[in-house]
Each structure stands twice: as C-alpha cells, then as structure tokens.
N, C-alpha and C. Protein backbone atom coordinates (compact mmCIF):
# COMPACT_ATOMS: atom_id res chain seq x y z
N UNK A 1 -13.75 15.08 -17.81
CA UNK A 1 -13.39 14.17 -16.75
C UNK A 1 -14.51 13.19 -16.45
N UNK A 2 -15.34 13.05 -17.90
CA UNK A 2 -16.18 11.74 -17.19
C UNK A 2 -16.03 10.42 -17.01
N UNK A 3 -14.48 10.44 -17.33
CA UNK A 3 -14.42 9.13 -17.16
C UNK A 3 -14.16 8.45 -16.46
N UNK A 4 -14.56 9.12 -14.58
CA UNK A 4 -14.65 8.55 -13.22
C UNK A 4 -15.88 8.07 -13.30
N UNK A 5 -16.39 8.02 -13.83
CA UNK A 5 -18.44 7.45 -13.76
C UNK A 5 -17.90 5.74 -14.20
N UNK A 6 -16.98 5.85 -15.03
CA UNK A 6 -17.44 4.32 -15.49
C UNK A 6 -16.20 3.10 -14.66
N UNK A 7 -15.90 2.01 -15.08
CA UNK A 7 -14.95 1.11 -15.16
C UNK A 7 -13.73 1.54 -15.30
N UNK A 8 -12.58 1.69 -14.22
CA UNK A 8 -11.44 2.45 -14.98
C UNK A 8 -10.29 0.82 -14.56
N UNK A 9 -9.74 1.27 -15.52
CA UNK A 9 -8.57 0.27 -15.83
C UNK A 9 -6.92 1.69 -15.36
N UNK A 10 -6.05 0.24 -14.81
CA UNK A 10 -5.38 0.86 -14.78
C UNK A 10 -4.20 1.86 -15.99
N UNK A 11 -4.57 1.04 -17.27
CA UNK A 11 -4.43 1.81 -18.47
C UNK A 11 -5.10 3.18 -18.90
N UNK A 12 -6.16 3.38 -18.26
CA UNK A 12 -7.38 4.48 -18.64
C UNK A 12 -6.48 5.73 -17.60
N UNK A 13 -6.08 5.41 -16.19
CA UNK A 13 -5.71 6.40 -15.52
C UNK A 13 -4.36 6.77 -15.96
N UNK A 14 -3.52 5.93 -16.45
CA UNK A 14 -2.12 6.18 -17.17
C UNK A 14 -2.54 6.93 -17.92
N UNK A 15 -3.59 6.76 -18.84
CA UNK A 15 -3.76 7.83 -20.30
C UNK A 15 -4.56 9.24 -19.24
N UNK A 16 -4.78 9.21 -18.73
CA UNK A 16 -5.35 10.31 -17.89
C UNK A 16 -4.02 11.53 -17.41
N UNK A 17 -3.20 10.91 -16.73
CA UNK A 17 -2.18 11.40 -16.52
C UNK A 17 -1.29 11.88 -17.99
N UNK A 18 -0.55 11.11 -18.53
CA UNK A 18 -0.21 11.45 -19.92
C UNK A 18 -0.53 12.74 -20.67
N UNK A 19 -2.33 12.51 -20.62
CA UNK A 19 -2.90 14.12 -21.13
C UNK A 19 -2.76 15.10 -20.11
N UNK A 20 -3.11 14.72 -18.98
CA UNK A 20 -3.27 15.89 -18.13
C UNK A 20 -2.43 16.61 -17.05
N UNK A 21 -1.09 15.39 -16.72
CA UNK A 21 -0.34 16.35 -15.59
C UNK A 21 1.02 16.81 -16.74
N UNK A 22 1.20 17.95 -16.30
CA UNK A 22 2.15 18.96 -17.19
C UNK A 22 3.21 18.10 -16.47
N UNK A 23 3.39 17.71 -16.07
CA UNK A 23 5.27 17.18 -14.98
C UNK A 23 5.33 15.88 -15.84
N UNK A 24 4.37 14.71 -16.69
CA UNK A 24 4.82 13.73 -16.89
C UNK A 24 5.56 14.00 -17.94
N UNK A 25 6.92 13.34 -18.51
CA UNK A 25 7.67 13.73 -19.62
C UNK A 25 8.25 12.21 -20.23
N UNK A 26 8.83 12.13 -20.83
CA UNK A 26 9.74 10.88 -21.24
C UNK A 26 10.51 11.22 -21.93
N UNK A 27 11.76 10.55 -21.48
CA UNK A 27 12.93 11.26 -22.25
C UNK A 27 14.09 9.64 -22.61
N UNK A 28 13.96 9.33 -23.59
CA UNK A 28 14.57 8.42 -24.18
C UNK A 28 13.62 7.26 -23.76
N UNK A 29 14.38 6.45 -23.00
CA UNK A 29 13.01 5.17 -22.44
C UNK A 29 12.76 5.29 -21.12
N UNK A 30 12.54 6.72 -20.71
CA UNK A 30 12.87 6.77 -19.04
C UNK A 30 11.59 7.83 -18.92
N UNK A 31 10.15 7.33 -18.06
CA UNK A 31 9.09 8.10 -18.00
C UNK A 31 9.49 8.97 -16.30
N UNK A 32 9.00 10.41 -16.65
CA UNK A 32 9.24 10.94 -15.45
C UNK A 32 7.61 11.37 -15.14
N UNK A 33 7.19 10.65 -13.91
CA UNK A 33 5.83 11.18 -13.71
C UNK A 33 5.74 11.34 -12.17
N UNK A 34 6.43 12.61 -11.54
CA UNK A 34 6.23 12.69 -9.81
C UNK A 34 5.04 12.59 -9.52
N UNK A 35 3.99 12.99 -9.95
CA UNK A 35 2.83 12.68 -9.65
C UNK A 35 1.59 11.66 -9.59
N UNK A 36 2.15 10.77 -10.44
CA UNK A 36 1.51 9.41 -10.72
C UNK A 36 1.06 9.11 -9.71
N UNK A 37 1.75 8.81 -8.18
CA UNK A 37 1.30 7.96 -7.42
C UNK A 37 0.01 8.60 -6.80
N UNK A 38 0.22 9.68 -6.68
CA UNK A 38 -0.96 10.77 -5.86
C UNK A 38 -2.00 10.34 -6.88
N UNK A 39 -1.64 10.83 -8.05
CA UNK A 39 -3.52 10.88 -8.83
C UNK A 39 -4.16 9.78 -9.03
N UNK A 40 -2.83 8.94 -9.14
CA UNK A 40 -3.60 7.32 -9.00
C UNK A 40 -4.42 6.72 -7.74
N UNK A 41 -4.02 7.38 -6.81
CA UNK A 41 -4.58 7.13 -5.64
C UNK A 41 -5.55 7.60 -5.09
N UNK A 42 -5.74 9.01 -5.32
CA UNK A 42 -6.55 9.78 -5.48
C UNK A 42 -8.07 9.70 -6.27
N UNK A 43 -7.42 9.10 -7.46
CA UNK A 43 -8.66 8.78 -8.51
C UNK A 43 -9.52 7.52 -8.18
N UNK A 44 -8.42 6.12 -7.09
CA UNK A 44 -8.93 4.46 -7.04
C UNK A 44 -9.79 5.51 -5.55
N UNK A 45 -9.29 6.48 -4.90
CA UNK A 45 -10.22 6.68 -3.69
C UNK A 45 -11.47 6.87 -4.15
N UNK A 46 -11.34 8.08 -5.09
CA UNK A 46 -12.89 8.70 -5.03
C UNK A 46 -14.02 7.41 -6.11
N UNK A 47 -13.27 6.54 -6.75
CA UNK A 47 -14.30 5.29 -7.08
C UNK A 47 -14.68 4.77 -5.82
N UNK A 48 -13.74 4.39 -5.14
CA UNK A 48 -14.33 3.78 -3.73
C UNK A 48 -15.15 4.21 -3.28
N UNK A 49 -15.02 5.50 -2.61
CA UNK A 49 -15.98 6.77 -2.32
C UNK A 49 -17.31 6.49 -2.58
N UNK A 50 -17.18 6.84 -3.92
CA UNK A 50 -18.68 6.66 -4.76
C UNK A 50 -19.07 5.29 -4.41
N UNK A 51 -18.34 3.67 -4.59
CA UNK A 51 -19.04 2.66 -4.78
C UNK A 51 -19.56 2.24 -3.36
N UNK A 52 -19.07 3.11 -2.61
CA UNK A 52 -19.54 2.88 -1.00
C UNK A 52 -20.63 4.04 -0.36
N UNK A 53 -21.02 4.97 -1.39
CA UNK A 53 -21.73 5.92 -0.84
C UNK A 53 -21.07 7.09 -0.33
N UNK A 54 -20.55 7.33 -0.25
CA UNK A 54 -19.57 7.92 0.73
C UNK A 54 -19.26 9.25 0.09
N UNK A 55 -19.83 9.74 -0.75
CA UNK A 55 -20.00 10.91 -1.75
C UNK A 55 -20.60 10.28 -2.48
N UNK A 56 -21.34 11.13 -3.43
CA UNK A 56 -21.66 11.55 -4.41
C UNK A 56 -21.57 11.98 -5.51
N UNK A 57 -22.09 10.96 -7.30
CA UNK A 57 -21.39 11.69 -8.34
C UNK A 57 -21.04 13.28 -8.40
N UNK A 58 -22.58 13.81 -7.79
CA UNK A 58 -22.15 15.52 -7.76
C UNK A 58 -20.97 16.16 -7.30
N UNK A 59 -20.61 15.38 -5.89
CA UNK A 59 -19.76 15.79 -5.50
C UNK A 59 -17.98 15.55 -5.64
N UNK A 60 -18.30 15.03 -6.86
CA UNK A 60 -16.71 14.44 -7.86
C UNK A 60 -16.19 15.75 -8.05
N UNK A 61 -16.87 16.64 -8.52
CA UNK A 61 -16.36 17.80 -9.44
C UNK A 61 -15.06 18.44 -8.37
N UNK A 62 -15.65 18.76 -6.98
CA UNK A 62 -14.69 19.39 -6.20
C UNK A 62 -13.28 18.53 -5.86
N UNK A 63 -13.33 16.67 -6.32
CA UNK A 63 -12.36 16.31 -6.14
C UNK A 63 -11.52 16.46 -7.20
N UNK A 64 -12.76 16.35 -8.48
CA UNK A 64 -11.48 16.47 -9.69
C UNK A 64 -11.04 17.55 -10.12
N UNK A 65 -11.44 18.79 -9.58
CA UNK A 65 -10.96 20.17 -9.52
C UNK A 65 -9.92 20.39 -8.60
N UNK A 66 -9.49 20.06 -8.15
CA UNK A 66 -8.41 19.83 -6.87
C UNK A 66 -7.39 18.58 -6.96
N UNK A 67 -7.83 17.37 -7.89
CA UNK A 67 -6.68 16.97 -8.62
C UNK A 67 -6.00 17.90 -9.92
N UNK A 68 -6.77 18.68 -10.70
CA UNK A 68 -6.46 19.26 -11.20
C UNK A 68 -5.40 20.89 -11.53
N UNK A 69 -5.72 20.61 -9.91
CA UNK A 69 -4.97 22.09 -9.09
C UNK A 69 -3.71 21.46 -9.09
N UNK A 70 -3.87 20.31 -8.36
CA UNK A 70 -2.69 19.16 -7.52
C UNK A 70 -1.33 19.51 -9.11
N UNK A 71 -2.16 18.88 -10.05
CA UNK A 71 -0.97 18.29 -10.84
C UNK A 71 -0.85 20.06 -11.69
N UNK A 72 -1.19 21.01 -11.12
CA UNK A 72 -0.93 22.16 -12.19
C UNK A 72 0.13 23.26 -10.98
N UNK A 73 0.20 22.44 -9.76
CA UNK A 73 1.06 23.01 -8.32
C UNK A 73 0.40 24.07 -7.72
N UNK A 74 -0.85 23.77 -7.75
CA UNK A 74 -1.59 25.08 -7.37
C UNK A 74 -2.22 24.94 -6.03
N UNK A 75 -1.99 23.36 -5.79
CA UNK A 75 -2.47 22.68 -4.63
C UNK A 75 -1.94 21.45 -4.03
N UNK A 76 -1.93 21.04 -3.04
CA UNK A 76 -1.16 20.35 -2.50
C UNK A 76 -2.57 19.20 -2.00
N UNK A 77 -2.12 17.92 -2.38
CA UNK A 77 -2.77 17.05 -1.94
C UNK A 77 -1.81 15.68 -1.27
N UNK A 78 -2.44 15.35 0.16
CA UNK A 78 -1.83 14.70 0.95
C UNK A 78 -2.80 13.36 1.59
N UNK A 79 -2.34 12.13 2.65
CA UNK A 79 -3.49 11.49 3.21
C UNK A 79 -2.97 11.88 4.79
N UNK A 80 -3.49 12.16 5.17
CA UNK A 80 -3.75 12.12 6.75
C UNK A 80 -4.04 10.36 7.42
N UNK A 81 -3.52 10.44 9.12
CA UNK A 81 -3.55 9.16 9.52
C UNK A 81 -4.87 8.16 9.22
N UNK A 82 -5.42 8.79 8.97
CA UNK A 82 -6.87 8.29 8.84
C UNK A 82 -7.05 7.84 7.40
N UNK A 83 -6.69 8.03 6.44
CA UNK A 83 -7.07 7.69 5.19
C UNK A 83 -7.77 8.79 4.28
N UNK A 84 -7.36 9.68 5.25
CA UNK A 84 -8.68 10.55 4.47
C UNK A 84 -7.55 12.13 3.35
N UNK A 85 -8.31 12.25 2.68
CA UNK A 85 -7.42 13.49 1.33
C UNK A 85 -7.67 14.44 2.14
N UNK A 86 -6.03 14.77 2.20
CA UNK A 86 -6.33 16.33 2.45
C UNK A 86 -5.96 17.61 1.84
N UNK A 87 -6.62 18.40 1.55
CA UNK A 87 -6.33 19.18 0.02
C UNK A 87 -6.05 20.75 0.58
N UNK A 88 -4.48 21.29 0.19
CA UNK A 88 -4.70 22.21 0.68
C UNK A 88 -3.88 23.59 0.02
C-alpha cells in the first residue's frame, strides 16, 4: 500500500480497488463496486491529512488497515457531521 506516499490519479485508486475490494465485479459491461465511493474518499482524505499535517506518514498504516477491514466487511467506515472517519 505504498502507493498513498506518492501522486495518486484518479486511475491509480480505480486500480486499487479492482485488486483489492472482494465486492468489485463486472458482469457483461456493468461494473458493480458498492464500495468505491467510501475508499475513494477515504483514500483523497488521508492525502489531505498528510498534505496538511494533520497525521502522519506513520500513522497511514492504521488508516489503511481499516480500509482494508472496510472492504473485507470486517469494519464499518462512516463520516460524522464534522468531516471526520469514523471507523468502527
């Protein structure tokens, strides 16, 4: 998962998803991905995060371990009024 350190395109997080959430499928010309919107959002936060200080590379691991939960249903990730992830 290092590829939150660099430049992400919104092509890079599509291929992210693709490999990694078990729910995305495609079936004729019709992509099924319930989760897209969360990890996408999830993933443009914690760049923000980082490019504002606001965490720390170190402290990526516990987000991308918990997207990782997210898309395997082991965890539930939400935003609260505030903007802020709440992982639970």
């Amino acid at each position: 998962m290092g590829f939150i350190m660099k430049t992400l395109t919104r092509q890079d997080i599509l291929a992210y998803i693709r490999t990694n959430d078990p729910s995305y499928e495609i079936d004729g010309n019709t992509i099924h991905a319930p989760k897209a919107f969360m990890i996408n959002s999830v993933i443009l936060w914690c760049m923000k995060m980082l490019k504002t200080n606001k965490i720390q590379s170190n402290e990526m691991d516990f987000y991308l371990q918990s997207l990782s939960a997210f898309m395997r249903d082991e965890a539930n990730l939400s935003w609260d009024d505030q903007d802020n992830l709440v992982i639970s």
